[in-house]
N, C-alpha and C. Protein backbone atom coordinates (compact mmCIF):
# COMPACT_ATOMS: atom_id res chain seq x y z
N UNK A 1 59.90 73.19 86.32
CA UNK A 1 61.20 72.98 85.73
C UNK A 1 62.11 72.37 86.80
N UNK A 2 62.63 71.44 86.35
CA UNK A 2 63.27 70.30 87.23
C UNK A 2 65.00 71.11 87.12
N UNK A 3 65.19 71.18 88.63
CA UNK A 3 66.93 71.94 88.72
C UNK A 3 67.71 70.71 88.95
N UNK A 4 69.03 70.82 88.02
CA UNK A 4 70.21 69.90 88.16
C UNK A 4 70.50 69.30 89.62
N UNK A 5 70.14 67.89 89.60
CA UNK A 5 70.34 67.33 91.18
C UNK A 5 71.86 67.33 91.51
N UNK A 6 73.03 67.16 90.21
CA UNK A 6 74.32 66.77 90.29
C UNK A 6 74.69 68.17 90.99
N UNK A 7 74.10 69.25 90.61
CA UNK A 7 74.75 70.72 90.93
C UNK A 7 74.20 71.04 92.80
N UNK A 8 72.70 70.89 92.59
CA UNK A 8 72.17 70.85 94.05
C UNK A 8 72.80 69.71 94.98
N UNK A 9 73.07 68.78 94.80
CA UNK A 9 74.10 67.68 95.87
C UNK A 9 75.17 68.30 96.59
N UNK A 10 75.48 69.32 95.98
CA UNK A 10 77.28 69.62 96.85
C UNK A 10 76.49 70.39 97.70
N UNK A 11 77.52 70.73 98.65
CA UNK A 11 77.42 71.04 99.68
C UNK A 11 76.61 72.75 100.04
N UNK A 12 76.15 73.11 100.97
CA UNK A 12 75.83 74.57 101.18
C UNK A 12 75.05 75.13 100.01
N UNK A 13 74.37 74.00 98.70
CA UNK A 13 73.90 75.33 97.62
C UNK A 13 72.21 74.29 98.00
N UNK A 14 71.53 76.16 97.54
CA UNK A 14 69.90 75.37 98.06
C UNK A 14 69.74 76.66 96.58
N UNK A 15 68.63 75.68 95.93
CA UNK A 15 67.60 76.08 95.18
C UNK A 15 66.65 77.62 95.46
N UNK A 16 67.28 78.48 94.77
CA UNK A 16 66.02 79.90 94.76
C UNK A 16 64.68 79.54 93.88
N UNK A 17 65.56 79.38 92.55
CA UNK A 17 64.23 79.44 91.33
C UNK A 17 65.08 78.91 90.45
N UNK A 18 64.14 77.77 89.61
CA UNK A 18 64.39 77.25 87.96
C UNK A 18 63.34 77.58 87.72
N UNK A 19 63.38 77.82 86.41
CA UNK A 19 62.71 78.18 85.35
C UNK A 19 63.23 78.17 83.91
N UNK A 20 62.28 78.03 82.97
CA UNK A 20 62.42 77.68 81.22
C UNK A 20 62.81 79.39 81.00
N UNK A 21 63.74 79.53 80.19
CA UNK A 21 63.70 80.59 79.83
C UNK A 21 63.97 81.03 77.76
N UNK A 22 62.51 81.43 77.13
CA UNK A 22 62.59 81.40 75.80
C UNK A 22 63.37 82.41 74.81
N UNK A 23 63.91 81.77 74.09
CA UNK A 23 65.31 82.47 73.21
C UNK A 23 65.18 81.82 72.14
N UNK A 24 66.03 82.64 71.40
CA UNK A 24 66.25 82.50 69.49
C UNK A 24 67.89 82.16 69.68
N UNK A 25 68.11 80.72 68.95
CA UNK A 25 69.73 80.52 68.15
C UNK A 25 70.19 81.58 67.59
N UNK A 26 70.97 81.12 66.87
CA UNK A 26 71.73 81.81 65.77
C UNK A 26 70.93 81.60 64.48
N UNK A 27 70.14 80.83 64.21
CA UNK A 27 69.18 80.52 63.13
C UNK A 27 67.90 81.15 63.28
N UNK A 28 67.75 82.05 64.57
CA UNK A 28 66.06 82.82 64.82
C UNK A 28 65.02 81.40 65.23
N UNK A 29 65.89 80.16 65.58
CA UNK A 29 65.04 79.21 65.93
C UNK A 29 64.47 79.24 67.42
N UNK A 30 63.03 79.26 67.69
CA UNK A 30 63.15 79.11 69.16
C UNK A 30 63.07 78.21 70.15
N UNK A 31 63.38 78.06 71.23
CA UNK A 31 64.37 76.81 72.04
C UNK A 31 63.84 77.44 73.33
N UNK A 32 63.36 76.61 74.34
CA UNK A 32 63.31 76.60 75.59
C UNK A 32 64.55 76.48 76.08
N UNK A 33 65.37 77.16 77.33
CA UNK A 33 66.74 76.97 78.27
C UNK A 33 66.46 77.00 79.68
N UNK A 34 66.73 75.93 80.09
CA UNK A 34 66.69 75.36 81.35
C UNK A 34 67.68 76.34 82.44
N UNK A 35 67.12 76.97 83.27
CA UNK A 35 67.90 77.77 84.01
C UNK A 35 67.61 77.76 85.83
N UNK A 36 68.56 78.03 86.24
CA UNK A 36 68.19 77.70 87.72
C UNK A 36 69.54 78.98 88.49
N UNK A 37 68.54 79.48 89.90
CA UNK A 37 69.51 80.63 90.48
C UNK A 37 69.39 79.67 91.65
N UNK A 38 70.29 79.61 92.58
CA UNK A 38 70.88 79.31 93.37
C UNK A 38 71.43 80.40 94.69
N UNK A 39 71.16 79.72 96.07
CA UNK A 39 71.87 80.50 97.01
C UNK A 39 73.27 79.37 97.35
N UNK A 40 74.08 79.96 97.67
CA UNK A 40 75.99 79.03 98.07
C UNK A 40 75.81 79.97 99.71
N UNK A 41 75.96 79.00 100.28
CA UNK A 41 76.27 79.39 101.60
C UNK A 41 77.80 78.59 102.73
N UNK A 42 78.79 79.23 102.33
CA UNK A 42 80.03 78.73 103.25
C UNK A 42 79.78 78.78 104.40
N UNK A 43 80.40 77.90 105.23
CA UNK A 43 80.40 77.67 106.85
C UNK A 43 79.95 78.74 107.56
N UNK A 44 80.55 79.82 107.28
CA UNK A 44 80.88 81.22 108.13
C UNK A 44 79.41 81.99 107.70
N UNK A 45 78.48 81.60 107.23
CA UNK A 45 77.22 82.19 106.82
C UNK A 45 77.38 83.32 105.97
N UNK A 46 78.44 83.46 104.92
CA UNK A 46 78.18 84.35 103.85
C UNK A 46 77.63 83.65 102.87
N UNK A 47 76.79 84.31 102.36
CA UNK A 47 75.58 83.60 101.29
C UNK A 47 75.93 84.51 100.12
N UNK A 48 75.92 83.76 98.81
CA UNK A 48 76.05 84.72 97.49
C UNK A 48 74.75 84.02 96.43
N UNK A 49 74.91 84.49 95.41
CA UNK A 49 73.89 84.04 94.43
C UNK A 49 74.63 83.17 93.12
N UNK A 50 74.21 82.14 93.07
CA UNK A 50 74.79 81.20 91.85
C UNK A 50 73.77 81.02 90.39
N UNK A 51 74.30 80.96 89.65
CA UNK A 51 73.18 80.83 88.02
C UNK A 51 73.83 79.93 87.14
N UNK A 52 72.97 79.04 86.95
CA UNK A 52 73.18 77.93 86.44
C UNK A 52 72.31 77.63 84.87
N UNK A 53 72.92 77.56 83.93
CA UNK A 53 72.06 77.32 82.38
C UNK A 53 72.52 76.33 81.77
N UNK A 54 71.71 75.39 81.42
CA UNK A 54 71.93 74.18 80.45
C UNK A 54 72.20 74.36 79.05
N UNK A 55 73.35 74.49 78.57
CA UNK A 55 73.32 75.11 77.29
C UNK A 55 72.99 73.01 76.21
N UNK A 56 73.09 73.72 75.13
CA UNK A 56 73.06 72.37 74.29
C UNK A 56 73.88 71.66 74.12
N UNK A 57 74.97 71.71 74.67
CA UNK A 57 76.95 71.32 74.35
C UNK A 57 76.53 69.72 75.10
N UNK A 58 75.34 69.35 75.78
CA UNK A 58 75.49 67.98 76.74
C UNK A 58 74.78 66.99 74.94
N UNK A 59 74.20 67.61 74.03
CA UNK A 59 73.40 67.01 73.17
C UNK A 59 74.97 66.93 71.93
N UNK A 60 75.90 67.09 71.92
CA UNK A 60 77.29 66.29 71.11
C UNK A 60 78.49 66.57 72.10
N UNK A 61 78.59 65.64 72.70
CA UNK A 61 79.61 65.04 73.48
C UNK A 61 80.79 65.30 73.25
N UNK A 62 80.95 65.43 71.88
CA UNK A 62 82.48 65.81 71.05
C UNK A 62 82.52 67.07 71.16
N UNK A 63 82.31 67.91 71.48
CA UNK A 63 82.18 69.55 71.77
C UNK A 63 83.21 69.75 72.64
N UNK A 64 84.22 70.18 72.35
CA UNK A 64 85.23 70.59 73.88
C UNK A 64 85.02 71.49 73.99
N UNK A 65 84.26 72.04 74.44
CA UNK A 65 84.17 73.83 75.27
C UNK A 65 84.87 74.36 76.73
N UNK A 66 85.67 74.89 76.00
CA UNK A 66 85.67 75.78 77.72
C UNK A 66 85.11 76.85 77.65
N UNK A 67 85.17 77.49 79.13
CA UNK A 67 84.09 78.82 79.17
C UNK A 67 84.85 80.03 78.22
N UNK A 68 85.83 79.77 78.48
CA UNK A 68 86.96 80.88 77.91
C UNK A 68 86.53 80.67 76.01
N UNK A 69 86.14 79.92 75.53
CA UNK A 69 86.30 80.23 74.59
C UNK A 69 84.71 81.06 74.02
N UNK A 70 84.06 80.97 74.97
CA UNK A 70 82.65 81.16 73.92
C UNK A 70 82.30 82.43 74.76
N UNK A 71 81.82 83.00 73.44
CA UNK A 71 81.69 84.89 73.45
C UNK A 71 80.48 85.28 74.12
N UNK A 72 80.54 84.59 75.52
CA UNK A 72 79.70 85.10 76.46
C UNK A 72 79.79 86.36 77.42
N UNK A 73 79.23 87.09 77.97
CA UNK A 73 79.76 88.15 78.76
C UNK A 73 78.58 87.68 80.59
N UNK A 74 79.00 86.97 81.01
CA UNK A 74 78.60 87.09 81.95
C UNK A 74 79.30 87.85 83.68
N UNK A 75 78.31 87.64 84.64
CA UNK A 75 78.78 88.95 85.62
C UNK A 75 80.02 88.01 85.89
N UNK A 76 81.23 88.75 86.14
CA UNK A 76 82.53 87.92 86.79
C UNK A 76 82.82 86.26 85.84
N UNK A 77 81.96 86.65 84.73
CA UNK A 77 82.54 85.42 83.60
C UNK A 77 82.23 84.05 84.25
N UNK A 78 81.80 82.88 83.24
CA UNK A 78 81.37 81.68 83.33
C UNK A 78 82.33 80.88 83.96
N UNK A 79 82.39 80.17 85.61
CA UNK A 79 82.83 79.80 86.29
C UNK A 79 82.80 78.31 86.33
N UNK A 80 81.80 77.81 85.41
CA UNK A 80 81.56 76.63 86.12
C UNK A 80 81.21 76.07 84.83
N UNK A 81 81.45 75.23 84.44
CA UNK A 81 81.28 74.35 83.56
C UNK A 81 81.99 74.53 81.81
N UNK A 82 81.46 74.14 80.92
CA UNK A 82 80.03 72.98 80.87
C UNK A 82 80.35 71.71 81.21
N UNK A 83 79.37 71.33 81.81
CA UNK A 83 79.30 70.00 82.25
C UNK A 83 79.28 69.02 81.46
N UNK A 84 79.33 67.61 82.07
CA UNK A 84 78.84 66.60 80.86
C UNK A 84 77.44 66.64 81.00
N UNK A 85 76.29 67.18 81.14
CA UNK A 85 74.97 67.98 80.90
C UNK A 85 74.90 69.22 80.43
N UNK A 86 75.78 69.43 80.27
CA UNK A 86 76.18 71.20 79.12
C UNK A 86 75.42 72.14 80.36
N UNK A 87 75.70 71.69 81.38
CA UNK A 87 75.74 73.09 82.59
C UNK A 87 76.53 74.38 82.76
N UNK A 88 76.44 75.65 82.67
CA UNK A 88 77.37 76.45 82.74
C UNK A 88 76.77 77.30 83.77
N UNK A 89 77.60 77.78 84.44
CA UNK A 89 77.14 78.84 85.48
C UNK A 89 78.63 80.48 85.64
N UNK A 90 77.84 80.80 86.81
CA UNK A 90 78.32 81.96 87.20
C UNK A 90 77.74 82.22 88.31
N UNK A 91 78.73 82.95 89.21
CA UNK A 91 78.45 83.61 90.37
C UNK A 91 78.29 85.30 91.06
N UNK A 92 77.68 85.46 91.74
CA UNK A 92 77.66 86.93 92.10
C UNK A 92 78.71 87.06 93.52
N UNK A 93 79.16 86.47 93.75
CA UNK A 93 80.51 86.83 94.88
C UNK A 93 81.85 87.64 94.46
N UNK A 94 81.85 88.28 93.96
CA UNK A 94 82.95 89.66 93.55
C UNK A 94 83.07 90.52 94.00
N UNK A 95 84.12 91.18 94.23
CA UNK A 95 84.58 92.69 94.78
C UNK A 95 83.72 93.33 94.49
N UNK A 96 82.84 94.12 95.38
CA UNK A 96 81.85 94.93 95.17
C UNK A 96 80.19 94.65 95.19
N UNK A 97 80.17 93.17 95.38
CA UNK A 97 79.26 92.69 95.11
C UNK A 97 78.18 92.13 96.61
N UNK A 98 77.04 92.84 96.63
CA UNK A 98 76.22 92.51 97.92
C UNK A 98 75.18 91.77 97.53
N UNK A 99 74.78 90.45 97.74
CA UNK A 99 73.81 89.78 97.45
C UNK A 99 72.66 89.67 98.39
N UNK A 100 71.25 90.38 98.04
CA UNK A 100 70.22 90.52 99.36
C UNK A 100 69.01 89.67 99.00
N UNK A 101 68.16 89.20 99.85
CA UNK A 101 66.92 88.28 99.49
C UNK A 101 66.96 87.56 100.79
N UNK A 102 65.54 86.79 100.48
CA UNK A 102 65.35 85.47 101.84
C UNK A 102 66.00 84.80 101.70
N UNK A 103 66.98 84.39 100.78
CA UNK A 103 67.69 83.15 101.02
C UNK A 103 69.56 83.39 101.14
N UNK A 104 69.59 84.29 101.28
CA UNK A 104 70.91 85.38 101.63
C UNK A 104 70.79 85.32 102.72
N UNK A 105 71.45 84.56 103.77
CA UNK A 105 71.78 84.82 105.20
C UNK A 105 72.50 86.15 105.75
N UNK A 106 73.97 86.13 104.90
CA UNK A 106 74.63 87.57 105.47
C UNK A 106 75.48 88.17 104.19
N UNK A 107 75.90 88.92 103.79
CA UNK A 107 77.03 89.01 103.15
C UNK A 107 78.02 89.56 104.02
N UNK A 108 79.19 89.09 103.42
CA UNK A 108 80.29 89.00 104.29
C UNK A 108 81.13 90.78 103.23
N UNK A 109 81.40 91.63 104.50
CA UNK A 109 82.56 92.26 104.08
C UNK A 109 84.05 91.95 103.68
N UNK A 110 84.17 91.03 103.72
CA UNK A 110 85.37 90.55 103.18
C UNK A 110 85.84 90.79 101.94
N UNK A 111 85.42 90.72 100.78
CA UNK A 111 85.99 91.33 99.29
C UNK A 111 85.81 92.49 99.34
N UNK A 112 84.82 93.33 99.71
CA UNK A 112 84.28 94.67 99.88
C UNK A 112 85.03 95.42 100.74
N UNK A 113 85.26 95.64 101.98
CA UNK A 113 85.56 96.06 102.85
C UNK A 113 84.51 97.44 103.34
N UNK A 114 83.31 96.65 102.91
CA UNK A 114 82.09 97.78 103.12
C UNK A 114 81.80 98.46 101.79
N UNK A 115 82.26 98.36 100.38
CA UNK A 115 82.24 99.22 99.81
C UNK A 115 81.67 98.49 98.92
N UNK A 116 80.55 98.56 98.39
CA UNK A 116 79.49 97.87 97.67
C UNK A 116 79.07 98.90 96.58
N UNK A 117 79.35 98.14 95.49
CA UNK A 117 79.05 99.20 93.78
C UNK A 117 78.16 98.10 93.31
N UNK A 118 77.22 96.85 93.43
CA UNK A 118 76.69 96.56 92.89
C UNK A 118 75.87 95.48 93.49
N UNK A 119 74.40 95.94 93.96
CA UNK A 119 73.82 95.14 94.96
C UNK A 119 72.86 94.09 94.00
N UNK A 120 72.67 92.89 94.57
CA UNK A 120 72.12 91.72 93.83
C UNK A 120 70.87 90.68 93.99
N UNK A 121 69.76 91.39 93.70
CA UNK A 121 68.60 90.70 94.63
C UNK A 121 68.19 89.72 93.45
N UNK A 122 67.26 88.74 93.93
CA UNK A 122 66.40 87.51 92.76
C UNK A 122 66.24 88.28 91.52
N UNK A 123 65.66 89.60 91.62
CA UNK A 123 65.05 90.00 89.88
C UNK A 123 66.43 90.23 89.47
N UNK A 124 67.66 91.08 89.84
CA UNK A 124 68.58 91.41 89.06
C UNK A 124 69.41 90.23 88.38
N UNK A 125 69.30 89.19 89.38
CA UNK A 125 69.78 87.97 89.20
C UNK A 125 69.24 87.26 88.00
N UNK A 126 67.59 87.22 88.05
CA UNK A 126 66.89 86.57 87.30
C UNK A 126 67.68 87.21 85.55
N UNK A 127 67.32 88.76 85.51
CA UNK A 127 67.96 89.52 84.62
C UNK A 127 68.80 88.80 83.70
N UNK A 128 70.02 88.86 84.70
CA UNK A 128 71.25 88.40 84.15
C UNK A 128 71.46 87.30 83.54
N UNK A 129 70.92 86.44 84.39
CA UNK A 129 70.55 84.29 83.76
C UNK A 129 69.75 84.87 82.51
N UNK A 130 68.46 85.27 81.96
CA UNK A 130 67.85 85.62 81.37
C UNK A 130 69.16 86.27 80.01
N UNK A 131 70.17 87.05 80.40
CA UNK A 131 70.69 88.01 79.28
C UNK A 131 72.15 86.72 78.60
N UNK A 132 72.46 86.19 79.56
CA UNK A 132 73.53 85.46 79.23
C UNK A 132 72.82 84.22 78.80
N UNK A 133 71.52 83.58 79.08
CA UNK A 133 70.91 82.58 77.81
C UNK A 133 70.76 82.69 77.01
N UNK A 134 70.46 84.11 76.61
CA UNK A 134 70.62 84.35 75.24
C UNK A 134 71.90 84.63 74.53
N UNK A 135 72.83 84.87 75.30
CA UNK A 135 74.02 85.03 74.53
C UNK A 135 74.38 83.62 74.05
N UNK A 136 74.18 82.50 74.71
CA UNK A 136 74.81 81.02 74.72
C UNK A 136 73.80 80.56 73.68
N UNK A 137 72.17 80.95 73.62
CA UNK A 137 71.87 80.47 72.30
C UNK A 137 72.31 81.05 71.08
N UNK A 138 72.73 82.40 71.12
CA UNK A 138 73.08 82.83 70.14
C UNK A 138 74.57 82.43 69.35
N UNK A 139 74.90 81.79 70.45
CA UNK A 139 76.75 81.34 70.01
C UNK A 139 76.32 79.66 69.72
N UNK A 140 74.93 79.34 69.38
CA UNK A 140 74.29 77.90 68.95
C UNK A 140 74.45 77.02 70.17
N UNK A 141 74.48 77.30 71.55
CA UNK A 141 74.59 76.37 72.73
C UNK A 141 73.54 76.81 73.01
């Protein structure tokens, strides 16, 4: 599964894992979703986890979506898009939030101040991309 080059180009983000991930519409139809997790690494070597899903919104152009409107529940809510490739993402960098794995350099105490309620490795990550594709097929994206 081929990950968004427009999203991998910027700066500090490197590729964990893409992968197809299989779901039912709103019609019980089933649909392959293009998904990809991501490490973001700022200057200062705090590393977090990014999730990235291709919803269908890039296949009618006339679609104005913002994230705000569609009845998704993702962690710290859909940050990023949709794109003009119907990209939407989300991040794990929030108050409380420790992101661990090989591709996690450090997490930074800075939002935390040491106080971590919700730690974030590849599977929990995977999880989540996995729970919120299905919410976006189910809202017909």
């Amino acid at each position: 599964m081929e990950a968004p080059r427009h999203i991998l180009d910027q700066n500090h983000i490197t590729l964990v894992k893409s992968f197809a991930h299989e779901s039912r519409d709103q019609n019980s139809v089933e649909r392959l979703i293009r998904c990809c997790i991501c490490a973001q690494t700022f200057p200062t070597n705090h590393s977090y986890y990014t999730a990235y899903i291709q919803t269908g919104a890039q296949d009618d152009l006339s679609k104005d979506i913002h994230p705000d409107d569609l009845d998704v529940r993702a962690h710290g809510g859909l940050t990023y898009g949709p794109d003009k490739y119907g990209w939407v993402g989300f991040d794990f960098n929030h108050a409380g939030d420790r992101c661990v794995g090989e591709h996690i350099e450090q997490t930074s105490d800075m939002l935390t101040m040491g106080q971590y309620t919700t730690t974030w490795d590849e599977d929990s990550v995977e999880k989540e991309v996995r729970n919120v594709a299905d919410q976006l097929a189910k809202n017909g994206l």
